[in-house]
C-alpha atoms as a PDB file:
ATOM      1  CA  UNK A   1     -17.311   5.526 -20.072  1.00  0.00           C
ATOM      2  CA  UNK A   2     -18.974   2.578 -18.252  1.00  0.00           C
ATOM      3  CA  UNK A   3     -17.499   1.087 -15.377  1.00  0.00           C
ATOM      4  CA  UNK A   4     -16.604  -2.649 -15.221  1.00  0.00           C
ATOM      5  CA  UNK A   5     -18.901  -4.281 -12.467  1.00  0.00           C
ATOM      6  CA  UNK A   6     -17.286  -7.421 -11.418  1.00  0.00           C
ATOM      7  CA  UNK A   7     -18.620 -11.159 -11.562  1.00  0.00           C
ATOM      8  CA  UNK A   8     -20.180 -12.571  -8.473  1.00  0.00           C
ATOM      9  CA  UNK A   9     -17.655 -14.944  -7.043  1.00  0.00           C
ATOM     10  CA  UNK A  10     -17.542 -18.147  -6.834  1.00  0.00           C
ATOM     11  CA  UNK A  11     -15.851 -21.353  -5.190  1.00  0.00           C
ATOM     12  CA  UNK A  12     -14.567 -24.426  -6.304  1.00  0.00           C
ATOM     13  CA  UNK A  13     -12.540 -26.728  -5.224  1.00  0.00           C
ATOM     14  CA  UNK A  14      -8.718 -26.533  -6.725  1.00  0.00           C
ATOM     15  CA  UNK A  15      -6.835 -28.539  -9.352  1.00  0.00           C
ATOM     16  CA  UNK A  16      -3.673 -28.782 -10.612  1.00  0.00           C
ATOM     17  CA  UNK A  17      -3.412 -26.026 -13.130  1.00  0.00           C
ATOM     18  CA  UNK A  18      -4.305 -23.454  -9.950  1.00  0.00           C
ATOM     19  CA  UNK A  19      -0.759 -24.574  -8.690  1.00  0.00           C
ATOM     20  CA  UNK A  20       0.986 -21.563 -10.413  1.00  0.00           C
ATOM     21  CA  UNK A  21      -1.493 -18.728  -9.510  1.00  0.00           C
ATOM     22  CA  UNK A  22      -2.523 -19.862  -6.087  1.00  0.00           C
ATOM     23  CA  UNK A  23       2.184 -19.860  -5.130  1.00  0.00           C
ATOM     24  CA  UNK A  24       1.971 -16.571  -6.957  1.00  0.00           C
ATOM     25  CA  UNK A  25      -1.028 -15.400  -5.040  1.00  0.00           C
ATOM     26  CA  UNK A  26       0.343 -16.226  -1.735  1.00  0.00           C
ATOM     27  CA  UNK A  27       3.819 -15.147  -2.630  1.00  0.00           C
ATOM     28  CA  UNK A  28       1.966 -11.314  -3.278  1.00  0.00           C
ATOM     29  CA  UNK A  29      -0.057 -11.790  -0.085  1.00  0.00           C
ATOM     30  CA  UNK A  30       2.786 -12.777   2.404  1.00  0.00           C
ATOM     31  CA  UNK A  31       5.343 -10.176   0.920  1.00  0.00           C
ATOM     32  CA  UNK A  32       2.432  -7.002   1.262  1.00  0.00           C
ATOM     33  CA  UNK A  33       0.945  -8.187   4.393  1.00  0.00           C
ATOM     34  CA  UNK A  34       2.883  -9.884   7.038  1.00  0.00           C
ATOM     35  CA  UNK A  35       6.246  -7.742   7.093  1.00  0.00           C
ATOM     36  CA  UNK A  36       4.063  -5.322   9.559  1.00  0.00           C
ATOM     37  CA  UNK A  37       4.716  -8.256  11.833  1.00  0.00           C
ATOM     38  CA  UNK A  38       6.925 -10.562  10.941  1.00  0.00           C
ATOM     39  CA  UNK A  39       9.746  -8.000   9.271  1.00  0.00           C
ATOM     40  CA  UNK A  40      11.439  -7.718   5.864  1.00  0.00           C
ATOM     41  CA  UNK A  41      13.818 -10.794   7.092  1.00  0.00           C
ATOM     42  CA  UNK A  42      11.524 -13.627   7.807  1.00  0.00           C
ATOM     43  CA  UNK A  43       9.373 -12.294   4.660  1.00  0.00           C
ATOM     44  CA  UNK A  44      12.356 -12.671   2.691  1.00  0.00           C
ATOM     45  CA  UNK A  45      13.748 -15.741   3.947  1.00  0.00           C
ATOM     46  CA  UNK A  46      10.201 -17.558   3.792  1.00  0.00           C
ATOM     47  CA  UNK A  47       9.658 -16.708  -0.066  1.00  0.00           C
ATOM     48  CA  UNK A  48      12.680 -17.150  -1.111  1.00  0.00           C
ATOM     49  CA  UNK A  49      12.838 -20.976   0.640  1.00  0.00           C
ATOM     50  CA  UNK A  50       9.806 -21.959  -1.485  1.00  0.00           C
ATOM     51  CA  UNK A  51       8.245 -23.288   1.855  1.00  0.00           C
ATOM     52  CA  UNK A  52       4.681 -21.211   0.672  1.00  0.00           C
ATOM     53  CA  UNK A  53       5.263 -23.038  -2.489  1.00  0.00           C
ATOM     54  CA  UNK A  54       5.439 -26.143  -1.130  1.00  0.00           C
ATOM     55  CA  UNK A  55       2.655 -26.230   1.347  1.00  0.00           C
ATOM     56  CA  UNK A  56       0.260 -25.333  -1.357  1.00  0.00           C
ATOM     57  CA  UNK A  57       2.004 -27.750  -3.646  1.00  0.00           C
ATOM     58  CA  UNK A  58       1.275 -30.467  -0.762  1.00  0.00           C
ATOM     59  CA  UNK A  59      -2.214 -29.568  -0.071  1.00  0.00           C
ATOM     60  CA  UNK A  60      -3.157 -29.271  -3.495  1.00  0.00           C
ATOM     61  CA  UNK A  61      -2.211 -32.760  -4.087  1.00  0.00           C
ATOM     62  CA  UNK A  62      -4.245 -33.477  -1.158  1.00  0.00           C
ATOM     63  CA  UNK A  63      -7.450 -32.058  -2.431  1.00  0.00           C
ATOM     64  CA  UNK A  64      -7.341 -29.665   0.277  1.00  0.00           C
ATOM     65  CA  UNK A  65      -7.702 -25.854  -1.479  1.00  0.00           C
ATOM     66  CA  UNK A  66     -10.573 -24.036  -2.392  1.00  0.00           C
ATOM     67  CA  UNK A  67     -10.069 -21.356  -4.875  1.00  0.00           C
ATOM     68  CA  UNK A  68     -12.116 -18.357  -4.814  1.00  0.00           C
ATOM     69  CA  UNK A  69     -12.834 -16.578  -8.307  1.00  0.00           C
ATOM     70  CA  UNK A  70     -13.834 -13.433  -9.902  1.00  0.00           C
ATOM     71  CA  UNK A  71     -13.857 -12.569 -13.124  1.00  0.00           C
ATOM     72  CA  UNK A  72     -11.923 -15.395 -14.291  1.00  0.00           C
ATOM     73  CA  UNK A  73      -9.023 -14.539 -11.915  1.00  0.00           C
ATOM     74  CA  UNK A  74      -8.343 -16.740  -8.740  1.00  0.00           C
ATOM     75  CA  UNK A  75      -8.636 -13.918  -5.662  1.00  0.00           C
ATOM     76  CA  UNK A  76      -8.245 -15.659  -3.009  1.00  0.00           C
ATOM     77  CA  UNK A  77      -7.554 -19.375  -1.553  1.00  0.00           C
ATOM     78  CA  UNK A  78      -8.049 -21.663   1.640  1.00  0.00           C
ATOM     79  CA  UNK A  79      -6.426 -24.730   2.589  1.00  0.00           C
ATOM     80  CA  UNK A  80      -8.845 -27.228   5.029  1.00  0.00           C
ATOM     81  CA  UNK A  81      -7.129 -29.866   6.583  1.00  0.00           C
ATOM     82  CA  UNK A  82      -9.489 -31.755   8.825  1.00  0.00           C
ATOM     83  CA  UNK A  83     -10.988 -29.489  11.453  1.00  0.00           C
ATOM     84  CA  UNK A  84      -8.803 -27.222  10.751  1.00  0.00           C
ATOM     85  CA  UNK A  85      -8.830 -23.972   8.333  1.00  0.00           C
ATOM     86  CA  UNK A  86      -4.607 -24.244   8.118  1.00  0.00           C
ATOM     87  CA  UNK A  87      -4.275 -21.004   5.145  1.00  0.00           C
ATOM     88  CA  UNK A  88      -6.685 -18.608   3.998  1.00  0.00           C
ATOM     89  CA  UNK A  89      -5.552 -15.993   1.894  1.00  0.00           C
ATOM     90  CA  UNK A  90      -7.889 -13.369   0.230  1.00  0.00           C
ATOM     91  CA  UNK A  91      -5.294 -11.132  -2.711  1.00  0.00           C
ATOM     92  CA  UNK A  92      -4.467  -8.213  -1.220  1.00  0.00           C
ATOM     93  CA  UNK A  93      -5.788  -5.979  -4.391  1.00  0.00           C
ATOM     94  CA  UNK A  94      -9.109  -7.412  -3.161  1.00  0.00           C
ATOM     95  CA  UNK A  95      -9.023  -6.810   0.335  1.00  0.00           C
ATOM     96  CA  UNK A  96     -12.404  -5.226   1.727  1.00  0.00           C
ATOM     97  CA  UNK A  97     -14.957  -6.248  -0.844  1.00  0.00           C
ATOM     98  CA  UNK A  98     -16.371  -8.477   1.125  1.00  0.00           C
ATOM     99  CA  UNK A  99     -14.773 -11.758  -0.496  1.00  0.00           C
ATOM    100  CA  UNK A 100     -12.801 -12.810   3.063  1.00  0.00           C
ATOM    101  CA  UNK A 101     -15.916 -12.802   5.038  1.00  0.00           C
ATOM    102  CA  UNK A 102     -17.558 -14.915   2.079  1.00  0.00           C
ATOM    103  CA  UNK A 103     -14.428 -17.523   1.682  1.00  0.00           C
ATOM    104  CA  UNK A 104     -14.339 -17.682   5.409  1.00  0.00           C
ATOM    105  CA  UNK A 105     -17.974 -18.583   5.790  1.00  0.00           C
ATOM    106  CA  UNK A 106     -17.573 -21.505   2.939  1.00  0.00           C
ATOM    107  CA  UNK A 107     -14.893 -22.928   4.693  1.00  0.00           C
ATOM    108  CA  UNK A 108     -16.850 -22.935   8.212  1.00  0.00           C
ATOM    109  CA  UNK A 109     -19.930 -24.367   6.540  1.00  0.00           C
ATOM    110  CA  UNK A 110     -18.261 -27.469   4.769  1.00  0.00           C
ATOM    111  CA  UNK A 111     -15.850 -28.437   7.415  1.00  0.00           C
ATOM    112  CA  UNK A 112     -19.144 -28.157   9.883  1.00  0.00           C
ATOM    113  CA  UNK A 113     -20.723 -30.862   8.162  1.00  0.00           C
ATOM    114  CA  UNK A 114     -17.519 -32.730   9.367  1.00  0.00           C
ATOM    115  CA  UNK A 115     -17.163 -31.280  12.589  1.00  0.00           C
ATOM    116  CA  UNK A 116     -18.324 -30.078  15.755  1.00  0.00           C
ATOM    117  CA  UNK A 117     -15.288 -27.525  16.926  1.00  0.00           C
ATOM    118  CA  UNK A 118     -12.806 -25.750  14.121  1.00  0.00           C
ATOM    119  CA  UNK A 119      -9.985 -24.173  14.608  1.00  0.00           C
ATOM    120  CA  UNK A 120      -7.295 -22.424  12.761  1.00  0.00           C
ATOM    121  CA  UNK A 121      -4.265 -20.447  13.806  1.00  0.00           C
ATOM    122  CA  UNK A 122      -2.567 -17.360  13.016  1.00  0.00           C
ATOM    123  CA  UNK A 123       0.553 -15.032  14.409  1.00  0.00           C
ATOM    124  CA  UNK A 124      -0.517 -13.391  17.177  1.00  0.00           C
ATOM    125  CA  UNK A 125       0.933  -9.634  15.133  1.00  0.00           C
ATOM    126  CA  UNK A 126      -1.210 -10.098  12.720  1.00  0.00           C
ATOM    127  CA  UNK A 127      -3.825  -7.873  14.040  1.00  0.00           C
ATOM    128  CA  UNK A 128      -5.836  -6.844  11.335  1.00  0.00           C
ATOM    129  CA  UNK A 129      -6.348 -11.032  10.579  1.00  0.00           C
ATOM    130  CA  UNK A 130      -7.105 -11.373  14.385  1.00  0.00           C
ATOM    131  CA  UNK A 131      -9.887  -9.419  14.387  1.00  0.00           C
ATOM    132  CA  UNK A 132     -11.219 -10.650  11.276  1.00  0.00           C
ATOM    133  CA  UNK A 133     -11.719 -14.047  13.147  1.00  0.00           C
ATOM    134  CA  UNK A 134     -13.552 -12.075  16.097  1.00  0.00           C
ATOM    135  CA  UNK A 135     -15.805 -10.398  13.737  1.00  0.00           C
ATOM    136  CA  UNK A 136     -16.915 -13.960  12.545  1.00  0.00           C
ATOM    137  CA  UNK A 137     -17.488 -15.086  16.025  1.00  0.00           C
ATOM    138  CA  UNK A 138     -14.179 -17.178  16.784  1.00  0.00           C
ATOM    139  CA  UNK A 139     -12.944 -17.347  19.721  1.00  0.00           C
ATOM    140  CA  UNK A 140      -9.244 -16.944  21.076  1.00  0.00           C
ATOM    141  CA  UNK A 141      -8.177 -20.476  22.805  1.00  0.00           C
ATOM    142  CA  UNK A 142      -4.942 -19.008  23.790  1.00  0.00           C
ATOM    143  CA  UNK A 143      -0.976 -18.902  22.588  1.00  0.00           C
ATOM    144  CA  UNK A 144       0.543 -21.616  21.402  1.00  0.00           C
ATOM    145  CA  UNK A 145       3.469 -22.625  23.237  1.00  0.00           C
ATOM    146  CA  UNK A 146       6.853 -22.504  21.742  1.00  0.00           C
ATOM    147  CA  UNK A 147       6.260 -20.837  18.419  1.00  0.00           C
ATOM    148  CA  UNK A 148       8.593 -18.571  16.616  1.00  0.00           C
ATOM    149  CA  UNK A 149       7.213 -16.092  15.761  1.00  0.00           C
ATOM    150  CA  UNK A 150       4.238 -15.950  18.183  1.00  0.00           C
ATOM    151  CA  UNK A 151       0.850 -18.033  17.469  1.00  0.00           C
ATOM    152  CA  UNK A 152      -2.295 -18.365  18.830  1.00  0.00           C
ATOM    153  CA  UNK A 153      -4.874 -20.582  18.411  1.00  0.00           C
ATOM    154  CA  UNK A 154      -8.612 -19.531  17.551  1.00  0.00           C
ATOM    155  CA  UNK A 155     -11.820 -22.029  18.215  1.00  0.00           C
ATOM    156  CA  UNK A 156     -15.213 -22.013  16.742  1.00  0.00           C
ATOM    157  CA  UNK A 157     -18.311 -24.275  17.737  1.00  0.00           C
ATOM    158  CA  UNK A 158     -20.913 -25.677  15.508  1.00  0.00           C
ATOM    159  CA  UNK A 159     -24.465 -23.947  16.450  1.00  0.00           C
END
């Protein structure tokens, strides 16, 4: 039986009939990967308050979201908002293939045209996202004061 060898991905910038699967993509990505550090609670509360909704909803309108594709399916997502890379979400059925590292690098390369010094913040529990951003050369600029939960802020510099 031959195996299915996926498409090569691809990137393009969102529209309004993404709304529905990039909400249900982030939905499945914030209730499999951030209870580790934010618990079952927060998870619970921040789904079922639609505020993941909305912010996509917002920055869609904005022309702010990138959608990444494969095979016809929208696998991962990331919301630019002037220097800064505010979301980035990669499914997490298609964690470790490679696509983060690829989505990551689009974002860095069009909002470099822009600017000189990116940044982008993420809870400071989320470990495994932390040292994605390492890997790809950002830097940590420190915590950000008076978050709940914990933040800190990561920097990156053109050249």
């Amino acid at each position: 039986m031959p195996t299915h060898q996926p498409t090569r991905p691809s990137i393009r910038s969102a529209t309004g009939k993404d709304l529905a699967q990039l909400q249900a993509l982030a939905r499945r990505t914030i209730n499999a990967g951030y209870r580790s550090f934010l618990g079952d609670e927060a998870v619970d509360w921040f789904i079922g308050s639609a505020a993941s909704d909305d912010h996509i909803a917002t920055h869609l309108d904005q022309g702010h979201i990138h959608c990444l594709e494969q095979d016809g399916q929208i696998v991962g997502f990331t919301i630019l908002d002037g220097p800064t890379i505010d979301l980035m979400m990669i499914d997490q059925r298609h964690h470790r293939q490679g696509l983060g590292r690829l989505l990551f690098s689009h974002a860095e390369a069009l909002l470099f045209t822009r600017y000189q010094d990116l940044r982008l913040e993420s809870f400071t529990g989320n470990t495994t996202a932390n040292a994605f951003y390492e890997a790809c050369g950002w830097s940590p600029a420190g915590p950000l004061d008076s978050t709940d939960p914990p933040k800190i802020e990561y920097v990156k510099r053109r050249g």
